[in-house]
PDB file of N, CA and C in Angstrom:
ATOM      1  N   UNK A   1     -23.912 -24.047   9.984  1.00  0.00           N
ATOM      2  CA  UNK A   1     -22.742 -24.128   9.135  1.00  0.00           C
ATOM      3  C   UNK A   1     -22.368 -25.568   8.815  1.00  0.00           C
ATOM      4  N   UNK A   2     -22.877 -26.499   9.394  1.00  0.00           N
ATOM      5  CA  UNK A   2     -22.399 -27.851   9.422  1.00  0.00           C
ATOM      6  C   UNK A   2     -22.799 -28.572   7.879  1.00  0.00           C
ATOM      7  N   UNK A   3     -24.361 -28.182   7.965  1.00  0.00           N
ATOM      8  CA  UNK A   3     -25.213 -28.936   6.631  1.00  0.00           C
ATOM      9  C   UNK A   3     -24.114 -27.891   5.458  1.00  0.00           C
ATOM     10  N   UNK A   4     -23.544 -26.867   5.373  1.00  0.00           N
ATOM     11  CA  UNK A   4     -22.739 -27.104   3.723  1.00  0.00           C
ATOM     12  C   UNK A   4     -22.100 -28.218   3.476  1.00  0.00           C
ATOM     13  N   UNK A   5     -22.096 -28.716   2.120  1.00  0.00           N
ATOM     14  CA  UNK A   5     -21.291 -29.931   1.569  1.00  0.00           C
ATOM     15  C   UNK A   5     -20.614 -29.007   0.414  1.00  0.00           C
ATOM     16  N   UNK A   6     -20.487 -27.497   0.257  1.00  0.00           N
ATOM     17  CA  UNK A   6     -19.530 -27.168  -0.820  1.00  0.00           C
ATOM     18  C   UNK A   6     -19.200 -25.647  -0.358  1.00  0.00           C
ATOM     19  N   UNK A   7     -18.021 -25.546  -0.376  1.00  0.00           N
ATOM     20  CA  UNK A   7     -17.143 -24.371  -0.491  1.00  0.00           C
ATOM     21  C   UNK A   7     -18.171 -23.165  -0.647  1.00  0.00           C
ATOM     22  N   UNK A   8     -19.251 -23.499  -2.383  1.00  0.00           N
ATOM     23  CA  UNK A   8     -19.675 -22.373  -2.548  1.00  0.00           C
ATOM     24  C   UNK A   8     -21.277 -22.177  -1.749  1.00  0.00           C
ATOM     25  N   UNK A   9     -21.224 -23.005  -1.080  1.00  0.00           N
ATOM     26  CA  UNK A   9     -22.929 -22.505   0.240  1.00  0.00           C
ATOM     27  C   UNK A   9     -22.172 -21.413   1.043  1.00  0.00           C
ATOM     28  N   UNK A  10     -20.895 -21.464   0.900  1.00  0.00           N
ATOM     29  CA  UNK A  10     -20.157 -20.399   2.433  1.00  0.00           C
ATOM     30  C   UNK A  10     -20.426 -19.064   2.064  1.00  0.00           C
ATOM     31  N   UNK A  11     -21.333 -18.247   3.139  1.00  0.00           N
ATOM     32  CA  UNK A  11     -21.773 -16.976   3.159  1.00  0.00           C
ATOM     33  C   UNK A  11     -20.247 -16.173   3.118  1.00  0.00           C
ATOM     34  N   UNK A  12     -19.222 -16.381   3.479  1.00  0.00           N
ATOM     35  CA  UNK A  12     -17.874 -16.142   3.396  1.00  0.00           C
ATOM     36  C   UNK A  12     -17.433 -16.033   2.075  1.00  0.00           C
ATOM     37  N   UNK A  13     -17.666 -17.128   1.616  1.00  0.00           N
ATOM     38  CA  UNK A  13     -16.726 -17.786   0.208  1.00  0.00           C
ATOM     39  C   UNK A  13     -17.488 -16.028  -0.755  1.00  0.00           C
ATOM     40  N   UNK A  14     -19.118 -16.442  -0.393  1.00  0.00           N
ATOM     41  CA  UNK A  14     -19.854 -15.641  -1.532  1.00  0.00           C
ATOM     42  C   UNK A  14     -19.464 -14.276  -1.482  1.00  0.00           C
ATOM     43  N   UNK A  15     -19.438 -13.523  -0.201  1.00  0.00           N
ATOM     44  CA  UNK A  15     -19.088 -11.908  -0.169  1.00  0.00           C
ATOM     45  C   UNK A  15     -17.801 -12.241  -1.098  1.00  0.00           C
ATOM     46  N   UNK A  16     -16.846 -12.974  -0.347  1.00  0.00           N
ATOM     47  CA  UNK A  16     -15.860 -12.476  -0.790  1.00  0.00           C
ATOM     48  C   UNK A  16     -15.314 -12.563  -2.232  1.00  0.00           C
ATOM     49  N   UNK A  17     -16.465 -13.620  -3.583  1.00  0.00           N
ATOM     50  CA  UNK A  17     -16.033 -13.270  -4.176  1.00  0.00           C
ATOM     51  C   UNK A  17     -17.177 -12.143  -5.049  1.00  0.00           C
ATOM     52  N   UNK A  18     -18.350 -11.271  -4.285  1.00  0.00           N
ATOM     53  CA  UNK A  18     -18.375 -10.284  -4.595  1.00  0.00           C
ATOM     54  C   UNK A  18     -17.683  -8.765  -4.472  1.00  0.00           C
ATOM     55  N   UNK A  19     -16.830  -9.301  -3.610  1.00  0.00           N
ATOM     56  CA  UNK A  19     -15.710  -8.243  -3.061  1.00  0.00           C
ATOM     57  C   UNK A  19     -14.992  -8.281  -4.373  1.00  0.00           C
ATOM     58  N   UNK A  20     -14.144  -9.208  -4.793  1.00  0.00           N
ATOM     59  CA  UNK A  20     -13.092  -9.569  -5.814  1.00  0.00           C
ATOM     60  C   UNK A  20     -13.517  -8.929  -6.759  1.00  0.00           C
ATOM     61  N   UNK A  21     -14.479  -9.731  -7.480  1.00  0.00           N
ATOM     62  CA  UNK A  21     -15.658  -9.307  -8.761  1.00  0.00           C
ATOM     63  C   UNK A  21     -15.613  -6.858  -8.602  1.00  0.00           C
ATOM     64  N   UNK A  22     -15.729  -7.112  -7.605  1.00  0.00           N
ATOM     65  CA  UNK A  22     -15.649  -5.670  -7.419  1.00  0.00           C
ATOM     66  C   UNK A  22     -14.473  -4.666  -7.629  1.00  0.00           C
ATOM     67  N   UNK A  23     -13.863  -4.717  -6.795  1.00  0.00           N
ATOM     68  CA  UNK A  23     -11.852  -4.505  -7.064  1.00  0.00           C
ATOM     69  C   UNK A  23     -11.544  -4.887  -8.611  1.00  0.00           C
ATOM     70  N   UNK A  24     -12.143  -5.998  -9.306  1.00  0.00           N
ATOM     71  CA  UNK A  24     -11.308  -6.119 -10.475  1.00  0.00           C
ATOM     72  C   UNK A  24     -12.245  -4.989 -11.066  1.00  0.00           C
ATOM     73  N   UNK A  25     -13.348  -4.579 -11.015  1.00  0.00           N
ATOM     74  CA  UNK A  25     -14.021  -3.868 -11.849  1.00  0.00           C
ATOM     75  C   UNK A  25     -13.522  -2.446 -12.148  1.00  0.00           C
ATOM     76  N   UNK A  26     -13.591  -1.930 -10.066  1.00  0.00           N
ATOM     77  CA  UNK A  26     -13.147  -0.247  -9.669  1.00  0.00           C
ATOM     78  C   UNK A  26     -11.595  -0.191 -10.401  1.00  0.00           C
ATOM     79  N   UNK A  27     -10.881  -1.026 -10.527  1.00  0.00           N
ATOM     80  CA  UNK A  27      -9.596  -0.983 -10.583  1.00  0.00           C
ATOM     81  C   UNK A  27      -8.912  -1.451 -11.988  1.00  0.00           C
ATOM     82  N   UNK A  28      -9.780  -1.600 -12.918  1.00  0.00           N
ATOM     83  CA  UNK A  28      -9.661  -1.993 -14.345  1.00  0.00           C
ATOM     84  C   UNK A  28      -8.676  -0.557 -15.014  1.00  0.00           C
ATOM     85  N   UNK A  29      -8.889   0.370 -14.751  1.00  0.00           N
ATOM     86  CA  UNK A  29      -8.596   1.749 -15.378  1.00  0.00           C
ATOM     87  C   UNK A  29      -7.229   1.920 -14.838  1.00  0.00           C
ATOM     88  N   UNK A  30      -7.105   1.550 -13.732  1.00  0.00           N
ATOM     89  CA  UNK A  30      -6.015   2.177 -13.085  1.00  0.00           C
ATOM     90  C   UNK A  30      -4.451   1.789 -13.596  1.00  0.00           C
ATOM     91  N   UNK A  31      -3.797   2.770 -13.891  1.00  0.00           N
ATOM     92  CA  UNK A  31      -2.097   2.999 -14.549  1.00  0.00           C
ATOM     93  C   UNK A  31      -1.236   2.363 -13.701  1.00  0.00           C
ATOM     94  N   UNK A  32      -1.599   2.732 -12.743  1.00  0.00           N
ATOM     95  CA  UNK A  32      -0.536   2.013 -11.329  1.00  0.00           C
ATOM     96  C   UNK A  32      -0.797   0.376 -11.685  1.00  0.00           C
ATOM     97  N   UNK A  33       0.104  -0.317 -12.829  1.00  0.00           N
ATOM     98  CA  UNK A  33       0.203  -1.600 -12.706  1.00  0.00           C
ATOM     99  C   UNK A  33      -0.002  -2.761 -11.639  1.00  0.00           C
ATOM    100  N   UNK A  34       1.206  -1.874 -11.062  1.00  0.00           N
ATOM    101  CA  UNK A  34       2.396  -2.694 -10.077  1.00  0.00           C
ATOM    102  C   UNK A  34       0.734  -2.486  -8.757  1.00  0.00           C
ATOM    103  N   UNK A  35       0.339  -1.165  -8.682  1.00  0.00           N
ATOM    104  CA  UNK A  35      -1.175  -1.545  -7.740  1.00  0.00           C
ATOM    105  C   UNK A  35      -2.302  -2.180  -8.032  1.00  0.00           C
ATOM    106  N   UNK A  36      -2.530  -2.061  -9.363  1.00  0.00           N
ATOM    107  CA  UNK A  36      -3.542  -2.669  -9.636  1.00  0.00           C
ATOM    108  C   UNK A  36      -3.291  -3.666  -9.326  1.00  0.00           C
ATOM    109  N   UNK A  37      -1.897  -4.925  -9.955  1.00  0.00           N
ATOM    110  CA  UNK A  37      -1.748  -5.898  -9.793  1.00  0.00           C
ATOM    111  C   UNK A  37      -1.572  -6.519  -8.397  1.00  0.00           C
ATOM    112  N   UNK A  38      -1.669  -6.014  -7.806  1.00  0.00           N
ATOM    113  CA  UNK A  38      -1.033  -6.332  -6.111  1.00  0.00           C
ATOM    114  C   UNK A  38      -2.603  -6.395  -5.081  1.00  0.00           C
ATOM    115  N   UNK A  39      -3.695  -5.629  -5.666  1.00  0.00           N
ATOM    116  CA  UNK A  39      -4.869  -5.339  -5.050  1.00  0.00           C
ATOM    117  C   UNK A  39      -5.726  -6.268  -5.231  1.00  0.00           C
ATOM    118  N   UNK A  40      -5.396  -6.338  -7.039  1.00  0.00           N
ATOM    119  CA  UNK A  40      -6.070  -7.663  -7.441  1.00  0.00           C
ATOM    120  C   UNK A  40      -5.455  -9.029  -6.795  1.00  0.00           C
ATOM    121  N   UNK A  41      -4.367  -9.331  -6.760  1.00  0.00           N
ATOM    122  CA  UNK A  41      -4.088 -10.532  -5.823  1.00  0.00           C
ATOM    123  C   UNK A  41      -4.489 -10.448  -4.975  1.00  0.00           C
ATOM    124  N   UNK A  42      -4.815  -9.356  -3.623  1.00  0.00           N
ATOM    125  CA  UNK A  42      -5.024  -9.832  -2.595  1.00  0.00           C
ATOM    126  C   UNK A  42      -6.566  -9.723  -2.105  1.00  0.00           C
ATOM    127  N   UNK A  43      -7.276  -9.556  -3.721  1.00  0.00           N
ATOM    128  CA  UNK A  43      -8.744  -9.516  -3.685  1.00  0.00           C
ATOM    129  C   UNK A  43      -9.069 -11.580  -3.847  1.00  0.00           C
ATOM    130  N   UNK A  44      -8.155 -12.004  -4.864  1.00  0.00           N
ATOM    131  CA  UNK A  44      -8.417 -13.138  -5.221  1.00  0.00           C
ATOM    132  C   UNK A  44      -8.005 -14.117  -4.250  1.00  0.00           C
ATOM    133  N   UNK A  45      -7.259 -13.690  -3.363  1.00  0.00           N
ATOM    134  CA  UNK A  45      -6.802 -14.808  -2.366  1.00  0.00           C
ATOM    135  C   UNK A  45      -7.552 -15.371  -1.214  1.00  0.00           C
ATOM    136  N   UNK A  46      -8.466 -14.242  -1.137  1.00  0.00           N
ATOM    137  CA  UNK A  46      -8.957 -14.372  -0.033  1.00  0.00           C
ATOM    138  C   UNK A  46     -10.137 -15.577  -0.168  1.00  0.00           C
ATOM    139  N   UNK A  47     -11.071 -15.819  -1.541  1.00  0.00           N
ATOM    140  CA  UNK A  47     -12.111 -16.403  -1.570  1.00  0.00           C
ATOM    141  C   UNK A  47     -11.241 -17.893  -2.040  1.00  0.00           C
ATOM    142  N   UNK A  48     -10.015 -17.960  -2.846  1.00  0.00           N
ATOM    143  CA  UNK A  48      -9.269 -18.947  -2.986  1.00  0.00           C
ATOM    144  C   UNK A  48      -8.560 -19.405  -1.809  1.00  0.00           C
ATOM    145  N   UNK A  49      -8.385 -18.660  -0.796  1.00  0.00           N
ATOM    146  CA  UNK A  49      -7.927 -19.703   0.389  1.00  0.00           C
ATOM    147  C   UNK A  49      -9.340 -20.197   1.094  1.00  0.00           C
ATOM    148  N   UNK A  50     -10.066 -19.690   1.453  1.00  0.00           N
ATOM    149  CA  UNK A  50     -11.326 -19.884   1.950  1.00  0.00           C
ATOM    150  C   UNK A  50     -11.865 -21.226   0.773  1.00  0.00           C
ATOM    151  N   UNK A  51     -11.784 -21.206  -0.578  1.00  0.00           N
ATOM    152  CA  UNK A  51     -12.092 -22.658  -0.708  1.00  0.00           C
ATOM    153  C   UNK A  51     -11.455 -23.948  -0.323  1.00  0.00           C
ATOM    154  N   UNK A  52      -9.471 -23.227  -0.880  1.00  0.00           N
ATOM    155  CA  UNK A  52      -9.010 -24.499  -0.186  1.00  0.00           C
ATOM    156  C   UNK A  52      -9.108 -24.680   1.424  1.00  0.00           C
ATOM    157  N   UNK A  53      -9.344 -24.014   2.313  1.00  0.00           N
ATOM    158  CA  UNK A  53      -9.161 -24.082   3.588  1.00  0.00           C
ATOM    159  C   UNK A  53     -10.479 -25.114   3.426  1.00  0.00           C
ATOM    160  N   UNK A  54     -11.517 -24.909   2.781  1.00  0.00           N
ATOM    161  CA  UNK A  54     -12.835 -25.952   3.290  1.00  0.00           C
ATOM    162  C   UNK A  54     -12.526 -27.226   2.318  1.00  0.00           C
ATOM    163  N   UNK A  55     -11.441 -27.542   1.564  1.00  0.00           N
ATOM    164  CA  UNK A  55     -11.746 -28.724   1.021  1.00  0.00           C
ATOM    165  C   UNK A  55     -10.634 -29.694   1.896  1.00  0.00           C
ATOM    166  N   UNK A  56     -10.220 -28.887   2.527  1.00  0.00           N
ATOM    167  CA  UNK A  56      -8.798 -29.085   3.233  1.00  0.00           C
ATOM    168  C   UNK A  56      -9.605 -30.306   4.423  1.00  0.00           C
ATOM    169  N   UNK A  57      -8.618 -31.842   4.905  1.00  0.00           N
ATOM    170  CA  UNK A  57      -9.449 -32.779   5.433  1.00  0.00           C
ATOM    171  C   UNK A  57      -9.651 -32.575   6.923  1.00  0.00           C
ATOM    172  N   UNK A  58      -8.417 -31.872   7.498  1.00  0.00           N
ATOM    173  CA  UNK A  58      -8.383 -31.720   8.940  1.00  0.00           C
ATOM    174  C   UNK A  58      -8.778 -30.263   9.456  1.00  0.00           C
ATOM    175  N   UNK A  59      -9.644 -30.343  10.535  1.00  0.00           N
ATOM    176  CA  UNK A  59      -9.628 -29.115  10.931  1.00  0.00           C
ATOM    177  C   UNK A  59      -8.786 -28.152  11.217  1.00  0.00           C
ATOM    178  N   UNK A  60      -7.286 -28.291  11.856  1.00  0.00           N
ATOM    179  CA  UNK A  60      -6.338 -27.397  12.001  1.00  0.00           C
ATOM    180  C   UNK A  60      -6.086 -26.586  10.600  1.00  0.00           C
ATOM    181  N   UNK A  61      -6.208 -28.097   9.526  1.00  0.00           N
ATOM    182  CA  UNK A  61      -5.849 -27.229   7.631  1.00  0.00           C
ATOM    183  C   UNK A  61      -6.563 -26.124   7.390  1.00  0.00           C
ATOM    184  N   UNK A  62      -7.961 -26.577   7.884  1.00  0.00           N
ATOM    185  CA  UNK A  62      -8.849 -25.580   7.698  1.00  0.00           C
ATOM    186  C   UNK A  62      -9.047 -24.334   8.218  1.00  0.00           C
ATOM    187  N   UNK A  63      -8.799 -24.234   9.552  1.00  0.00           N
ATOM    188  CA  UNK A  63      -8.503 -23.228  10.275  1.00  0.00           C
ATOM    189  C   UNK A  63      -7.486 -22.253   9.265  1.00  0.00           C
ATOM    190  N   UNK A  64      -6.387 -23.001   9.134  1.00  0.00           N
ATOM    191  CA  UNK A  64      -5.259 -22.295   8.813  1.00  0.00           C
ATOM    192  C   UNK A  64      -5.133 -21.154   7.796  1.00  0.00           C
ATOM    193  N   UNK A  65      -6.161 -21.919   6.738  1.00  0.00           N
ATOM    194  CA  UNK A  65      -6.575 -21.194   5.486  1.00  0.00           C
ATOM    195  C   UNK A  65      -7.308 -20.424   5.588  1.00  0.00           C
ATOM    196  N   UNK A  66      -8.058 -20.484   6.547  1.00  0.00           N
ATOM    197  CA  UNK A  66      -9.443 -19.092   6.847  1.00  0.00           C
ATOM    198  C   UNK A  66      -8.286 -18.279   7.912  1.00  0.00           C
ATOM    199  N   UNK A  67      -7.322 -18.464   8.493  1.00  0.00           N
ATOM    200  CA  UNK A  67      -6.617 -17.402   8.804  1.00  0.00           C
ATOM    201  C   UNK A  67      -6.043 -17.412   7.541  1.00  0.00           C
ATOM    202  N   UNK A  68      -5.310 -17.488   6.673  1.00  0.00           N
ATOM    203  CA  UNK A  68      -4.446 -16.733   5.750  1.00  0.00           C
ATOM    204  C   UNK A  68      -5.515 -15.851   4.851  1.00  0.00           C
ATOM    205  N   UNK A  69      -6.770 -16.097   4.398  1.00  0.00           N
ATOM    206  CA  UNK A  69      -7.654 -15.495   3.997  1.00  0.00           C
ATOM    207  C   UNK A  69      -8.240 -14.414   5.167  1.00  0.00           C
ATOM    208  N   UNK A  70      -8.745 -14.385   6.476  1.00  0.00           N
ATOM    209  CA  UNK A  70      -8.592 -13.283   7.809  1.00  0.00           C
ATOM    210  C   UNK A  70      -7.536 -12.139   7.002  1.00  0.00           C
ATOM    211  N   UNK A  71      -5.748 -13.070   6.927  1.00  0.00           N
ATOM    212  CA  UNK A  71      -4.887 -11.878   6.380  1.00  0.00           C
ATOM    213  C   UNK A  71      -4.803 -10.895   5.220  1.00  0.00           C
ATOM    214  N   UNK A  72      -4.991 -11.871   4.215  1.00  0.00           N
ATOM    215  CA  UNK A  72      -5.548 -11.140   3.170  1.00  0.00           C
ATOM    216  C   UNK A  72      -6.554 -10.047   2.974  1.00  0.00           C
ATOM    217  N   UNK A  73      -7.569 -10.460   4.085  1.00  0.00           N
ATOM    218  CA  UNK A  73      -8.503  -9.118   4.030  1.00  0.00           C
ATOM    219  C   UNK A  73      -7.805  -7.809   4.643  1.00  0.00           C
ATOM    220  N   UNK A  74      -7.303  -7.885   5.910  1.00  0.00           N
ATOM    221  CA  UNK A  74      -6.003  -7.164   6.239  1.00  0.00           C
ATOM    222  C   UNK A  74      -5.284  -6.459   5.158  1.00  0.00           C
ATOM    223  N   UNK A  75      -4.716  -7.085   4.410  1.00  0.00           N
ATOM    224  CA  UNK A  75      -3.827  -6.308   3.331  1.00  0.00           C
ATOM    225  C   UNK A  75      -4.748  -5.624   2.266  1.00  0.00           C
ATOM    226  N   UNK A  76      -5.957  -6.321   1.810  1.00  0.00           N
ATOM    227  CA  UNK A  76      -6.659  -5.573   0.587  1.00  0.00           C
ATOM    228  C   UNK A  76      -7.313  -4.152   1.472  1.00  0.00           C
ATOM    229  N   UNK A  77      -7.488  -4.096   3.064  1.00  0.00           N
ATOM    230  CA  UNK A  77      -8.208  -2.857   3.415  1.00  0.00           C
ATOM    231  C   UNK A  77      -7.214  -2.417   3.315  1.00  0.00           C
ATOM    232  N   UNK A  78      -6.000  -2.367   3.915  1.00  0.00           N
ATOM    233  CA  UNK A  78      -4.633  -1.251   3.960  1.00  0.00           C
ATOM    234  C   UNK A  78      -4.339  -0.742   2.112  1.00  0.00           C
ATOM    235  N   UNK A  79      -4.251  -1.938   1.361  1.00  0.00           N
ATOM    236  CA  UNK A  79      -3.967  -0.930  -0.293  1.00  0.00           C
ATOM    237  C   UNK A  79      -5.930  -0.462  -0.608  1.00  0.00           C
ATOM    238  N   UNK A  80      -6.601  -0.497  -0.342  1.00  0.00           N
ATOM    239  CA  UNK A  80      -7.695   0.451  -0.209  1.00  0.00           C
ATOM    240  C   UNK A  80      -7.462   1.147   0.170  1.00  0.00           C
ATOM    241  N   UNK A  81      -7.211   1.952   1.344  1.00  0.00           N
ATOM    242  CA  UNK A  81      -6.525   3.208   2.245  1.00  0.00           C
ATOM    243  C   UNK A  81      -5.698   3.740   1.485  1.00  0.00           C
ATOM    244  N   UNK A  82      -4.432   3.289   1.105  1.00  0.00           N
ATOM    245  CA  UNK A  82      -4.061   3.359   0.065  1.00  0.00           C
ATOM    246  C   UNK A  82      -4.457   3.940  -1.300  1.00  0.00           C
ATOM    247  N   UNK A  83      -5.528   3.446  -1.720  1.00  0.00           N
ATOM    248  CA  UNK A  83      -6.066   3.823  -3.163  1.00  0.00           C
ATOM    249  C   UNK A  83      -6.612   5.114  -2.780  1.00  0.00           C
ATOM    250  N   UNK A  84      -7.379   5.166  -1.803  1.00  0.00           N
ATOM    251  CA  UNK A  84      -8.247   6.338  -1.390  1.00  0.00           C
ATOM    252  C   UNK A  84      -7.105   7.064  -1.157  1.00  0.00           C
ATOM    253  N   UNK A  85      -6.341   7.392  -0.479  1.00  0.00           N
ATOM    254  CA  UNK A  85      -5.276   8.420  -0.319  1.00  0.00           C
ATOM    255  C   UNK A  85      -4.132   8.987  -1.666  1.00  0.00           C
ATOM    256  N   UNK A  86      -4.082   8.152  -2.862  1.00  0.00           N
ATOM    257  CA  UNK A  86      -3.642   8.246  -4.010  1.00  0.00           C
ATOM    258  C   UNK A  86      -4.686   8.866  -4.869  1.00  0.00           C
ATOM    259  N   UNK A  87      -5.880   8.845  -4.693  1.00  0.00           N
ATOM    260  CA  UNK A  87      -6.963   9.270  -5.471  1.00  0.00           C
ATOM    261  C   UNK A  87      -7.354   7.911  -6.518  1.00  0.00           C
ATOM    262  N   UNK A  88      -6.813   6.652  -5.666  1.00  0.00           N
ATOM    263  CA  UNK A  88      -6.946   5.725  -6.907  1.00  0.00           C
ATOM    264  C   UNK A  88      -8.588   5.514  -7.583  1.00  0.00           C
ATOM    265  N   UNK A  89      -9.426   5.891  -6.341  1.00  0.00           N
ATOM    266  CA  UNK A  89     -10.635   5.267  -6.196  1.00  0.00           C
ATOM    267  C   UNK A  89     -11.366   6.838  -5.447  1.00  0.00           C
ATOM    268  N   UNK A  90     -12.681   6.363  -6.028  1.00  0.00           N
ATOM    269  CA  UNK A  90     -13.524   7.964  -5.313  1.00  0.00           C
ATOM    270  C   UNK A  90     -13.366   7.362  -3.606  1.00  0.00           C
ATOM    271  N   UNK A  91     -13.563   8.232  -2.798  1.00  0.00           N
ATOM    272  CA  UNK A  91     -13.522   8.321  -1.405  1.00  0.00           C
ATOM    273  C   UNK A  91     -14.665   7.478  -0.638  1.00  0.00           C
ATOM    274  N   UNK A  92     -15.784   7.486  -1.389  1.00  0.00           N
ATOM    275  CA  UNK A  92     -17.009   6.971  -0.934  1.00  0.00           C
ATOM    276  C   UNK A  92     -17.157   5.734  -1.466  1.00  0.00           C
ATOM    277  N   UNK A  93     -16.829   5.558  -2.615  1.00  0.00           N
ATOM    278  CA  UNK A  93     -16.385   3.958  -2.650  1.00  0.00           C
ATOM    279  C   UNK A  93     -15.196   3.319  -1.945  1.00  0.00           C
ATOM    280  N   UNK A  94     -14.337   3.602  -2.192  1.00  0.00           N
ATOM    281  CA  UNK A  94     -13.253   3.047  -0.840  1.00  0.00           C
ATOM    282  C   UNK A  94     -13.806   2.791   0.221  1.00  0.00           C
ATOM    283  N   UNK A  95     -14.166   3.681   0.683  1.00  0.00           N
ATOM    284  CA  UNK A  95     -14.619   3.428   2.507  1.00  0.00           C
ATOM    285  C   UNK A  95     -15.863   2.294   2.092  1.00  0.00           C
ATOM    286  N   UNK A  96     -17.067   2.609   1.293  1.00  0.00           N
ATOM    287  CA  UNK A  96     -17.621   1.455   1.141  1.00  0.00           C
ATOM    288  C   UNK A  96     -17.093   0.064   1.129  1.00  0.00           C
ATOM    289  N   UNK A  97     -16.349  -0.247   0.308  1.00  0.00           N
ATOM    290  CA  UNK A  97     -15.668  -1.531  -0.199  1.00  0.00           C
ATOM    291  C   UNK A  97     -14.543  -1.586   1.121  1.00  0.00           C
ATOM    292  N   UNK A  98     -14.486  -0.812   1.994  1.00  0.00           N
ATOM    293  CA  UNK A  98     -13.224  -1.453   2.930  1.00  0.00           C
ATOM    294  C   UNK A  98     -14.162  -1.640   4.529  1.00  0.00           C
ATOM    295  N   UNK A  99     -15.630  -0.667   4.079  1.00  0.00           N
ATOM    296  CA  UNK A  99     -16.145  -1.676   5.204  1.00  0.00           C
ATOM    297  C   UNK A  99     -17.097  -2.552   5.061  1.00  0.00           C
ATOM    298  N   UNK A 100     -16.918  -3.212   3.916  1.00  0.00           N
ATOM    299  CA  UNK A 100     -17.460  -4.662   3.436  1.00  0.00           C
ATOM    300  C   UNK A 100     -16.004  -5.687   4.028  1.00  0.00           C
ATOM    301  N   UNK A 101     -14.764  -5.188   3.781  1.00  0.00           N
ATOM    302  CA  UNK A 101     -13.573  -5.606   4.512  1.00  0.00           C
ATOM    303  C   UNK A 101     -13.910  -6.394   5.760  1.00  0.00           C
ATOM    304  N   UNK A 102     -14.276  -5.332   6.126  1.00  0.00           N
ATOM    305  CA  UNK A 102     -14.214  -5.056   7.761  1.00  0.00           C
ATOM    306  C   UNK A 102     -15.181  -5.997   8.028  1.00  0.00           C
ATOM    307  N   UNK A 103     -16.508  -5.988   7.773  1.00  0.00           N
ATOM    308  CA  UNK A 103     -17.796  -7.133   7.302  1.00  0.00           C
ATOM    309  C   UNK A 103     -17.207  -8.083   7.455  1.00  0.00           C
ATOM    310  N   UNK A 104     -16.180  -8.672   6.313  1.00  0.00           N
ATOM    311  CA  UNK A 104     -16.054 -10.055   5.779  1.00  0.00           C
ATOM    312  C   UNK A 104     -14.810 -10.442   6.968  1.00  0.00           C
ATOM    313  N   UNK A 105     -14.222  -9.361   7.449  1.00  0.00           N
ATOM    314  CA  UNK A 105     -13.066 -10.406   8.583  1.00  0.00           C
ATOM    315  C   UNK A 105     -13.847 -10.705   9.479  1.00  0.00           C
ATOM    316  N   UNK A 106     -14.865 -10.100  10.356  1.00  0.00           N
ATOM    317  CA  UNK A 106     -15.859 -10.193  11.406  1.00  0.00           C
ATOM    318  C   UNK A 106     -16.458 -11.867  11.026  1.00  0.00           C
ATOM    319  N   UNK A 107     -17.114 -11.919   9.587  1.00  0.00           N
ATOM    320  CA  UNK A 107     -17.574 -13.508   9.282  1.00  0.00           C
ATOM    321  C   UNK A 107     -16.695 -14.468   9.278  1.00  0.00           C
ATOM    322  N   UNK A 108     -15.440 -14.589   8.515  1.00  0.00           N
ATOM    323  CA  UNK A 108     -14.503 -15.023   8.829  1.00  0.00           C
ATOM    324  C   UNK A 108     -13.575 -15.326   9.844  1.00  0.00           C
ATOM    325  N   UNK A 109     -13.311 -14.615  10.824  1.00  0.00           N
ATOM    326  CA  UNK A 109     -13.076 -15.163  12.376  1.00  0.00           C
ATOM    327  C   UNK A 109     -14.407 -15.721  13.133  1.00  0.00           C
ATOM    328  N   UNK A 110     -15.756 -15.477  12.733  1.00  0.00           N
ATOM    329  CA  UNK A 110     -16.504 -16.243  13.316  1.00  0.00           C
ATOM    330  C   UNK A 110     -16.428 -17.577  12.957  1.00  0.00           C
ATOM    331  N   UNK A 111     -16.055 -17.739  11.760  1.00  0.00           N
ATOM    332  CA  UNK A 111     -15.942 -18.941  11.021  1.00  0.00           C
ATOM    333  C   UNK A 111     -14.961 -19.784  11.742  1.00  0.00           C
ATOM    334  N   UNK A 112     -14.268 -19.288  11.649  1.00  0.00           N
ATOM    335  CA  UNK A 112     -12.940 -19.768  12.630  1.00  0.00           C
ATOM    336  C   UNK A 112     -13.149 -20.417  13.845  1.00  0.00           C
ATOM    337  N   UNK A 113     -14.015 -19.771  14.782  1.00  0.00           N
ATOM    338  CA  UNK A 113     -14.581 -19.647  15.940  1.00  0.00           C
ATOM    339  C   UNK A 113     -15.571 -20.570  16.049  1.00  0.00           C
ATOM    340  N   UNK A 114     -16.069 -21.184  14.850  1.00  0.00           N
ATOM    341  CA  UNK A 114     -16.956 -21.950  15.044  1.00  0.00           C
ATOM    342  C   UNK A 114     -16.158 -23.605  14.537  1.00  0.00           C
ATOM    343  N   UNK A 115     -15.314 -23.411  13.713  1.00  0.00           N
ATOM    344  CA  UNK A 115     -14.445 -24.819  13.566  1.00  0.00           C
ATOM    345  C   UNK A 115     -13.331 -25.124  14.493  1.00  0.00           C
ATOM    346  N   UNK A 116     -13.376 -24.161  15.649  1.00  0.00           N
ATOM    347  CA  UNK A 116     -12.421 -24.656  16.987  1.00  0.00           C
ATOM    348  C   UNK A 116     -12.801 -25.046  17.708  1.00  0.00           C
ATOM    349  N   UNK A 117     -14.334 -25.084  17.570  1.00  0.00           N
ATOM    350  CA  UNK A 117     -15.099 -25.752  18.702  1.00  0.00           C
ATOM    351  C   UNK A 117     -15.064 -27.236  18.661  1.00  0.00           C
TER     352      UNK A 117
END
């Protein structure tokens, strides 16, 4: 992890913004504004804190931002659960896309785990 010199080498940065790229796609149709709009933020935050957290100069900054991005994944699996229980989204995609979630917090606290050292 050391040799990246950019945000976008991070195996992190990349899922997550195929995660995003994804959510805006499944969720283009959907009437529920106020959800769409809320799912989509917390699809986009996650790969946007994860850049600023790595351009960020001190390690604690950095840390900090790969936890607020950790949270974010948190909130986009719960309005997934969500979608799936509204019928927002077929059932088998949900659970797909929320255990890519689940995936990307596992890399992301490793990440973590490896800049506290």
């Amino acid at each position: 992890m050391e040799n990246y010199k950019r945000f976008e080498d991070l195996e992190i940065w990349k899922e997550s913004m195929e995660i995003c790229k994804e959510i805006y796609n499944v969720f283009q149709g959907c009437k529920d504004f106020g959800f769409r709009d809320q799912i989509q933020r917390s699809a986009v935050s996650i790969p946007s804190n994860i850049a600023e957290g790595y351009e960020r100069k001190g390690t604690k900054e950095k840390i900090h931002f790969m936890h607020i991005a950790k949270g974010s994944c948190g909130e986009l699996r719960t309005q997934l659960y969500l979608a799936i229980s509204f019928c927002y989204v077929d059932a088998s995609k949900g659970e797909s896309l929320t255990n890519r979630m689940i995936r990307l917090n596992v890399m992301i606290y490793n990440y973590i785990r490896f800049l506290s050292k």
